[in-house]
PDB file of N, CA and C in Angstrom:
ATOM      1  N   UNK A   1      85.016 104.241  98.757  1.00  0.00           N
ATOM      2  CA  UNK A   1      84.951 104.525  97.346  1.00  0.00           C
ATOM      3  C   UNK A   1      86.258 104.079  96.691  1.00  0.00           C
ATOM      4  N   UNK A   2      86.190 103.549  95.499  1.00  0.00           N
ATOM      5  CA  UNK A   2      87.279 102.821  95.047  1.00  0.00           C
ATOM      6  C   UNK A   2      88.276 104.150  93.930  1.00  0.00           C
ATOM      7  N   UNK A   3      89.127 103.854  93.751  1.00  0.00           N
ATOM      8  CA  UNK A   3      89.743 104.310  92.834  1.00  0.00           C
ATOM      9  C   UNK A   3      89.061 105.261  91.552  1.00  0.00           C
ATOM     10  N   UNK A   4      87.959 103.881  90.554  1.00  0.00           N
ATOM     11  CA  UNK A   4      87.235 104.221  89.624  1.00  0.00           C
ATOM     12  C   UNK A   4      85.897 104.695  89.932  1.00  0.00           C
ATOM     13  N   UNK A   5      86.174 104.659  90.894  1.00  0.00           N
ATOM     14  CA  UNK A   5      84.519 105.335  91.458  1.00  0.00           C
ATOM     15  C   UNK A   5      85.013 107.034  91.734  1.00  0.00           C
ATOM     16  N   UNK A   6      85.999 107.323  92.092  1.00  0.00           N
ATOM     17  CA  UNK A   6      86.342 108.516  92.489  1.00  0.00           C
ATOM     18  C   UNK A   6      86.503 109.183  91.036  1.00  0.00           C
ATOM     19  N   UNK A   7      87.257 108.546  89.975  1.00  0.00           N
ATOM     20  CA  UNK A   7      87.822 108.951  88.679  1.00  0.00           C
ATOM     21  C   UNK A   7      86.067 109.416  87.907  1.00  0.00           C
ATOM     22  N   UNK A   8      84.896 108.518  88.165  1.00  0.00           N
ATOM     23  CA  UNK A   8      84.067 108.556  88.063  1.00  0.00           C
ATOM     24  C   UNK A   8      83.074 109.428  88.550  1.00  0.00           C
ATOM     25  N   UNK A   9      82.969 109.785  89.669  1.00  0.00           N
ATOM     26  CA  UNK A   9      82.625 110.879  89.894  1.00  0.00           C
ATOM     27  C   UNK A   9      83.516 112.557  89.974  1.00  0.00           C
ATOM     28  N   UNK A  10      85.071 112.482  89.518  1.00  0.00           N
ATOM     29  CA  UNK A  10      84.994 113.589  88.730  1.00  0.00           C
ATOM     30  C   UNK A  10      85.013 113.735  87.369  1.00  0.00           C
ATOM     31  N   UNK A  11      84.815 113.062  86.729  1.00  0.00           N
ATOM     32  CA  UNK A  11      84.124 112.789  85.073  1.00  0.00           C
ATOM     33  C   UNK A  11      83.113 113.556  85.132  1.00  0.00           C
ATOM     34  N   UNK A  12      81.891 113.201  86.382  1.00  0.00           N
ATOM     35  CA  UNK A  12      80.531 113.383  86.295  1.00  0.00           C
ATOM     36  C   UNK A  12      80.821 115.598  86.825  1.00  0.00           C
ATOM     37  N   UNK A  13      81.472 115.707  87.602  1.00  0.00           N
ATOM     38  CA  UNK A  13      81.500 116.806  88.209  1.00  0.00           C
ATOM     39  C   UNK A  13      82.265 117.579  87.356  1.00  0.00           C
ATOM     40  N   UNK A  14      83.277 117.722  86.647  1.00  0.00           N
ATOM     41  CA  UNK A  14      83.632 118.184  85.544  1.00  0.00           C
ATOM     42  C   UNK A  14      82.833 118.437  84.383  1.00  0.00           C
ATOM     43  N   UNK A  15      81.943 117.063  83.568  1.00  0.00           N
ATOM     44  CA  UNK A  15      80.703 117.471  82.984  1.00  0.00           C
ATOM     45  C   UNK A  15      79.586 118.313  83.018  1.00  0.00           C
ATOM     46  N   UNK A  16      79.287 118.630  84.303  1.00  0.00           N
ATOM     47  CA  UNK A  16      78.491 119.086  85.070  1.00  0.00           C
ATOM     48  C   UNK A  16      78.803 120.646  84.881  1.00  0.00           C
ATOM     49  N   UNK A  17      80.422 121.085  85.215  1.00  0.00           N
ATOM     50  CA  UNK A  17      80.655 122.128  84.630  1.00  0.00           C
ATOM     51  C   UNK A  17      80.526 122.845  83.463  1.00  0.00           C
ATOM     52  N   UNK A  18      80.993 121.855  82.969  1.00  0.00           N
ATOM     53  CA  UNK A  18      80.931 122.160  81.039  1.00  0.00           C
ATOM     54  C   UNK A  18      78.938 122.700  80.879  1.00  0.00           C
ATOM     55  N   UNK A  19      78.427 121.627  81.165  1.00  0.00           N
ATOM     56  CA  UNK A  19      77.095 122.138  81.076  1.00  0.00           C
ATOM     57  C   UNK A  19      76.770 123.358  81.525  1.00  0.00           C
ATOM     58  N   UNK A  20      76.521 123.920  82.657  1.00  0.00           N
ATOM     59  CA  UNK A  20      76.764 124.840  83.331  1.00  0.00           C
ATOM     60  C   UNK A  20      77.317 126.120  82.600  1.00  0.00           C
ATOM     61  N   UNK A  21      78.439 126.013  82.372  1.00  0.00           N
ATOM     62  CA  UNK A  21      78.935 126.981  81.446  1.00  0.00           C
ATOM     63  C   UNK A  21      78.427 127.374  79.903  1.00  0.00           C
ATOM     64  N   UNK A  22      77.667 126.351  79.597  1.00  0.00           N
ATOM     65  CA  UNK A  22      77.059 126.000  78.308  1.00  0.00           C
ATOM     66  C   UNK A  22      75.741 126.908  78.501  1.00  0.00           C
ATOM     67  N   UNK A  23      75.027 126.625  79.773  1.00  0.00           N
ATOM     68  CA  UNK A  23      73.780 126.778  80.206  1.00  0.00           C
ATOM     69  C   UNK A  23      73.857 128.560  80.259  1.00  0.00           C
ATOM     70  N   UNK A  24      75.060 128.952  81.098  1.00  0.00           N
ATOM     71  CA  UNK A  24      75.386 130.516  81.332  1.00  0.00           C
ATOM     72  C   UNK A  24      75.342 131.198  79.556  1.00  0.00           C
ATOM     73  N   UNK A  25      75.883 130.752  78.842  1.00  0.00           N
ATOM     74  CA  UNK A  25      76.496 131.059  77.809  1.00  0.00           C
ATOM     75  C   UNK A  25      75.012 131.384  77.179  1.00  0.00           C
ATOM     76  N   UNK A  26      73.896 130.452  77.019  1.00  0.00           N
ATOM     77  CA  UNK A  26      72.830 130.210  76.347  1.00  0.00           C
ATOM     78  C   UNK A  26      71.362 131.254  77.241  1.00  0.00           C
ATOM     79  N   UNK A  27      72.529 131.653  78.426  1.00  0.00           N
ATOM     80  CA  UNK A  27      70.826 132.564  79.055  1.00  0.00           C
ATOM     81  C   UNK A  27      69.839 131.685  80.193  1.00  0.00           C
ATOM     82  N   UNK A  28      70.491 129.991  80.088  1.00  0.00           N
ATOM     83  CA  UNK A  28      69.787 129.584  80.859  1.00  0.00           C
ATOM     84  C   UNK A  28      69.811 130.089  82.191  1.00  0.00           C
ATOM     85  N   UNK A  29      70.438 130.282  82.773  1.00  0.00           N
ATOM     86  CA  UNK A  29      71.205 130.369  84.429  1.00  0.00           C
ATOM     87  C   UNK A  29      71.663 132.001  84.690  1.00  0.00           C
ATOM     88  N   UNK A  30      71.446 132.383  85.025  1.00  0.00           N
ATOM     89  CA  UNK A  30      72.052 133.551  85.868  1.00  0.00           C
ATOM     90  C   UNK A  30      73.934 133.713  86.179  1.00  0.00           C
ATOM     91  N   UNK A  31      74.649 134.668  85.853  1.00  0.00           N
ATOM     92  CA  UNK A  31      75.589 134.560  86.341  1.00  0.00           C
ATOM     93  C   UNK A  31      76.025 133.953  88.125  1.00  0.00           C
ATOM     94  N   UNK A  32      75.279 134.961  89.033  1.00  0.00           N
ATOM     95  CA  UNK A  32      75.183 134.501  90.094  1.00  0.00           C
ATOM     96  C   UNK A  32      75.244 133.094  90.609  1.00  0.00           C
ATOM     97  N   UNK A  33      74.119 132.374  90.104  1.00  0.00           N
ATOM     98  CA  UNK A  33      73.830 131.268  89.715  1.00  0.00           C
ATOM     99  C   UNK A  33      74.728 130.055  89.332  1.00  0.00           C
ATOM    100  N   UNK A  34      75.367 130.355  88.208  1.00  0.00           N
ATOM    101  CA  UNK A  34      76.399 129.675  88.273  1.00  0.00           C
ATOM    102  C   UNK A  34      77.945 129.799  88.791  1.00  0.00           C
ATOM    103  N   UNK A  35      78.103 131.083  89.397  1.00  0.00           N
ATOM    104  CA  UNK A  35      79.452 131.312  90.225  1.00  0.00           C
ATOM    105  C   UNK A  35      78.988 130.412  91.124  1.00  0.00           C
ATOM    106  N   UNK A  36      77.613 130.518  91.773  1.00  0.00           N
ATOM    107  CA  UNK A  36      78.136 129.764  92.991  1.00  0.00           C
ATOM    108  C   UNK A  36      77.430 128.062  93.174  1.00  0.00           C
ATOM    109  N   UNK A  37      76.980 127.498  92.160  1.00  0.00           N
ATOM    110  CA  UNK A  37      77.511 126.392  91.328  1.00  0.00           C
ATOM    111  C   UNK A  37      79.030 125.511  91.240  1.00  0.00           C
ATOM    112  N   UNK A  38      79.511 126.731  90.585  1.00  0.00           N
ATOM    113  CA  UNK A  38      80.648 126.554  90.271  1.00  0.00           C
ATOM    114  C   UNK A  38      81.915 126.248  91.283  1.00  0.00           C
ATOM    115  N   UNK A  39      81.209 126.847  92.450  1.00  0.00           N
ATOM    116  CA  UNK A  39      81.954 127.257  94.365  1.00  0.00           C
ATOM    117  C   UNK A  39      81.785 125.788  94.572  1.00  0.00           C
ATOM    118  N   UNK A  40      80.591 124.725  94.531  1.00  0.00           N
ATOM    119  CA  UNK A  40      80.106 124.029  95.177  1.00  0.00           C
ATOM    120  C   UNK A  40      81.129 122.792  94.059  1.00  0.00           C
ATOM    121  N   UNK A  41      80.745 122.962  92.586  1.00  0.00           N
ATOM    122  CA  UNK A  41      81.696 121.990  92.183  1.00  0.00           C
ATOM    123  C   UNK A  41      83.071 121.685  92.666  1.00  0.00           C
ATOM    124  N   UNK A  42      83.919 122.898  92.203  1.00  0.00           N
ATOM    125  CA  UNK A  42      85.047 123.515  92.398  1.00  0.00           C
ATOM    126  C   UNK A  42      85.204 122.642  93.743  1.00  0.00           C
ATOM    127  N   UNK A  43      84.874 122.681  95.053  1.00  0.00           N
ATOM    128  CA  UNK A  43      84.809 122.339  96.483  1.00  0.00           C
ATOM    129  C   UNK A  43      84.941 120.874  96.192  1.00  0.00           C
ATOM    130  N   UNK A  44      83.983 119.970  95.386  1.00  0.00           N
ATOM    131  CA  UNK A  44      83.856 118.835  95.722  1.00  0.00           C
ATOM    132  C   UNK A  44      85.009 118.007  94.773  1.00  0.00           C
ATOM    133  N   UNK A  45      85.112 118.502  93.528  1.00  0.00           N
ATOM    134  CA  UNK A  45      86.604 118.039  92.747  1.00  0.00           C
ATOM    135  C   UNK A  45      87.587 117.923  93.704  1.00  0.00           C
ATOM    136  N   UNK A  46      87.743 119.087  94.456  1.00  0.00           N
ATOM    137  CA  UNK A  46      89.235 119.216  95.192  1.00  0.00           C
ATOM    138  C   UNK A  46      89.144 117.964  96.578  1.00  0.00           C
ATOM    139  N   UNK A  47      87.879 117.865  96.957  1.00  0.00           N
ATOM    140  CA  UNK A  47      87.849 116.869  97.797  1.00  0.00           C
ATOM    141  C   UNK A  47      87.673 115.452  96.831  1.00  0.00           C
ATOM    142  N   UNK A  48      87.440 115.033  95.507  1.00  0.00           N
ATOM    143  CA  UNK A  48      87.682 113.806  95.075  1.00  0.00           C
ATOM    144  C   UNK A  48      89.126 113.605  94.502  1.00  0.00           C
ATOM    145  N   UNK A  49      89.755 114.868  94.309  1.00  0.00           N
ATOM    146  CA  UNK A  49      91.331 114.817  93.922  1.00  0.00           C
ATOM    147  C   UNK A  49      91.391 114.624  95.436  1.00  0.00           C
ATOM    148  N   UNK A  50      91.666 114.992  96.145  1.00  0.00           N
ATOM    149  CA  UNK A  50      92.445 114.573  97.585  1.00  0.00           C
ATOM    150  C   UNK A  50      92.310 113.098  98.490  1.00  0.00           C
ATOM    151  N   UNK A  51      91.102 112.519  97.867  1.00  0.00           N
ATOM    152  CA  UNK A  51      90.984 111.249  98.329  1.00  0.00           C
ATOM    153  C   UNK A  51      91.448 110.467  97.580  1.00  0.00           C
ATOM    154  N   UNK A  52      91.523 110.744  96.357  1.00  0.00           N
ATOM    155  CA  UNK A  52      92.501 110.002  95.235  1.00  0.00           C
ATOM    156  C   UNK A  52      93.542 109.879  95.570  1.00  0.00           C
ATOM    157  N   UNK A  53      94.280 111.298  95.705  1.00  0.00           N
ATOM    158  CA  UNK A  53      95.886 111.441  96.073  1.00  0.00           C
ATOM    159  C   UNK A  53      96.101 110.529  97.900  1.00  0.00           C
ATOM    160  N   UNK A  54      95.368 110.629  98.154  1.00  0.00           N
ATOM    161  CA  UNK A  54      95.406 109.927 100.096  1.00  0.00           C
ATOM    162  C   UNK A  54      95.567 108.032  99.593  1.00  0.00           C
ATOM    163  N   UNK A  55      94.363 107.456  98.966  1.00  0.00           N
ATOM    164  CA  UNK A  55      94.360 106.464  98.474  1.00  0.00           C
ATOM    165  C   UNK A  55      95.876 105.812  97.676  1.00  0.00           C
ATOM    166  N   UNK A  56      96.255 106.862  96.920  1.00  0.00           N
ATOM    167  CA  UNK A  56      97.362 106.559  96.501  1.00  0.00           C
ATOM    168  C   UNK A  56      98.676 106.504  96.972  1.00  0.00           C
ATOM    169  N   UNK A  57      98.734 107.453  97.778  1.00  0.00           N
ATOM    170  CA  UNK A  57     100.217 107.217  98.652  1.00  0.00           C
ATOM    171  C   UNK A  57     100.154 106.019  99.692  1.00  0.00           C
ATOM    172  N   UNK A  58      98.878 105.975 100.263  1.00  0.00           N
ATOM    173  CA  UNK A  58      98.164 105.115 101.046  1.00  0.00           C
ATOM    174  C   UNK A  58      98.958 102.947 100.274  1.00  0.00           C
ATOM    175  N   UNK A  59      98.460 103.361  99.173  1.00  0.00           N
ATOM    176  CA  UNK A  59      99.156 102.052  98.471  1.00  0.00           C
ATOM    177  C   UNK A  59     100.387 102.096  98.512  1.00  0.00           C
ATOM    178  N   UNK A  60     101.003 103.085  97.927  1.00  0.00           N
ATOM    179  CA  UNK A  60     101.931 103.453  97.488  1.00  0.00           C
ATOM    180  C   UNK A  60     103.388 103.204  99.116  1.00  0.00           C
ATOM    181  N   UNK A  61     102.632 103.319 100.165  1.00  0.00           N
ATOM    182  CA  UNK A  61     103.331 102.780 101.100  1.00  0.00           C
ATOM    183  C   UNK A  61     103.020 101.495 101.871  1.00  0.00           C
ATOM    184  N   UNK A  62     102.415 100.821 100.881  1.00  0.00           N
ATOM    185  CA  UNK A  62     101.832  99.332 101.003  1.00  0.00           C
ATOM    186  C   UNK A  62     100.916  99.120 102.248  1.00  0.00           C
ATOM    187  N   UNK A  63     100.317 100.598 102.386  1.00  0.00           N
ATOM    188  CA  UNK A  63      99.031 100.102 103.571  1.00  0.00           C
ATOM    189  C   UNK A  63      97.710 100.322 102.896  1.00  0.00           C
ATOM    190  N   UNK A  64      96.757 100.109 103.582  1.00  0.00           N
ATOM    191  CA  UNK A  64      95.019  99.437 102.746  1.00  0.00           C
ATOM    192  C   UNK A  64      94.122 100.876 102.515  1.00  0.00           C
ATOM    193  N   UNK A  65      94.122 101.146 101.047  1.00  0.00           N
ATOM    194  CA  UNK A  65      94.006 102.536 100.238  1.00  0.00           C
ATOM    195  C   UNK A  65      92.484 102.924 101.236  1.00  0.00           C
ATOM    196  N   UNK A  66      91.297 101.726 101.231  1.00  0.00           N
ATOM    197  CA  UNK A  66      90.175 102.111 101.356  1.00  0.00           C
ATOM    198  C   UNK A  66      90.362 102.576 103.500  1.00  0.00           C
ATOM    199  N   UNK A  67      91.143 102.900 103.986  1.00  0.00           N
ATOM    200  CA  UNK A  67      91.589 103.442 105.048  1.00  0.00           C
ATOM    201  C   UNK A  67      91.538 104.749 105.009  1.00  0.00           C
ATOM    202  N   UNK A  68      91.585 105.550 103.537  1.00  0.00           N
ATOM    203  CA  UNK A  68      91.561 107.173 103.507  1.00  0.00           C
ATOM    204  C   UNK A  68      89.903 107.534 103.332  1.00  0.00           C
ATOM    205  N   UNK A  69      90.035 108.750 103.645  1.00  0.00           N
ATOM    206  CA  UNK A  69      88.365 109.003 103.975  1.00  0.00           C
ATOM    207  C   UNK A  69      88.743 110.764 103.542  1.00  0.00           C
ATOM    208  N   UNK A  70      87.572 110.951 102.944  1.00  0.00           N
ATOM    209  CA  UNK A  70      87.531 112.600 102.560  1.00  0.00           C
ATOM    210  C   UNK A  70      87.127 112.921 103.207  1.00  0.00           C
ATOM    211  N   UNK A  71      88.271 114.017 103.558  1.00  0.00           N
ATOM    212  CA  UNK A  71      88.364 115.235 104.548  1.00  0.00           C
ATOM    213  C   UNK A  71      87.078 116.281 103.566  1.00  0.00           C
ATOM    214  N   UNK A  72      86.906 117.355 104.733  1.00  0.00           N
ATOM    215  CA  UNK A  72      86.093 118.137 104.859  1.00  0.00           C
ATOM    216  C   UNK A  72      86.482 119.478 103.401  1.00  0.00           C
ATOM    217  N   UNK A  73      85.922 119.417 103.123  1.00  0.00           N
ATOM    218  CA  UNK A  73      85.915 120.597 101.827  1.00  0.00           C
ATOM    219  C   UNK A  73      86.567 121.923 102.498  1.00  0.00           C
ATOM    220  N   UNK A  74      85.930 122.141 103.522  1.00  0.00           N
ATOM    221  CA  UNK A  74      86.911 123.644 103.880  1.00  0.00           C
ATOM    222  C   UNK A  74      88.643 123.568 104.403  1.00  0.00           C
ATOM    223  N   UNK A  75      88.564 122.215 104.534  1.00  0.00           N
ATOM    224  CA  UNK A  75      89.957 121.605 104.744  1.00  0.00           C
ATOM    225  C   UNK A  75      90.554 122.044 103.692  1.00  0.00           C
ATOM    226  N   UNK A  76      90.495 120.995 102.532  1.00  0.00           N
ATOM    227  CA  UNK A  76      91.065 120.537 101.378  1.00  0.00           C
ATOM    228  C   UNK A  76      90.915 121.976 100.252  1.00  0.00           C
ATOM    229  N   UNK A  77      89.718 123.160 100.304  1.00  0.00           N
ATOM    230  CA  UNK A  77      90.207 124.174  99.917  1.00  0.00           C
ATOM    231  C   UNK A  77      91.763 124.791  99.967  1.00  0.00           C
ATOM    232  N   UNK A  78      91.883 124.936 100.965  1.00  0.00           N
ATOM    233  CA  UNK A  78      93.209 125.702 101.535  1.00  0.00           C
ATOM    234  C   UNK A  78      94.585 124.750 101.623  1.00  0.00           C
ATOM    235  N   UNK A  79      94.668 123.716 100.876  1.00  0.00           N
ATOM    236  CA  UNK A  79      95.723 123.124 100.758  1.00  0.00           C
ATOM    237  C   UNK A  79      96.781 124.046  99.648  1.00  0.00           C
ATOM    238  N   UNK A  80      97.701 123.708  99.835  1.00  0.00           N
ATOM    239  CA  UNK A  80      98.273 124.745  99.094  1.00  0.00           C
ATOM    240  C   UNK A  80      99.217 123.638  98.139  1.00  0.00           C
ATOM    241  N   UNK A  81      99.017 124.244  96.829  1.00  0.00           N
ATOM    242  CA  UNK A  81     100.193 123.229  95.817  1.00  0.00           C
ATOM    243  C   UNK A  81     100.998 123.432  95.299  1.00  0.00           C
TER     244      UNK A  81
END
């Protein structure tokens, strides 16, 4: 996955929230419902920020970005910043 493909799919996963929250707000969805929605987004952002950030240092020390690969979501939860 390239750079703009990653930037691109958290555009899409961020949107996704907003809706969501829109949807809670309006009665569509269940609280429940969207907490854990929200678990599953939340999870996959942090794994497209971390392949971003891997990709980038990855250049950034002049070796070949598409070499980083997303780690596992229960990984990349527990990173600490």
């Amino acid at each position: 996955m390239r750079d703009d493909e990653i930037l691109t799919r958290i555009s899409a996963l961020v949107d996704e929230e907003h809706v969501l929250r829109n949807r809670l707000t309006a009665g569509e969805v269940t609280t429940d419902e969207e907490h854990a929605r929200i678990k599953q987004l939340e999870a996959a952002l942090d794994q497209c920020w971390d392949l971003l950030r891997q990709r980038r240092a990855r250049r950034n020390a002049g070796e070949d970005p598409d070499n980083a690969g997303a780690r596992p979501a229960d990984e990349v939860e527990n990173y600490r910043q």
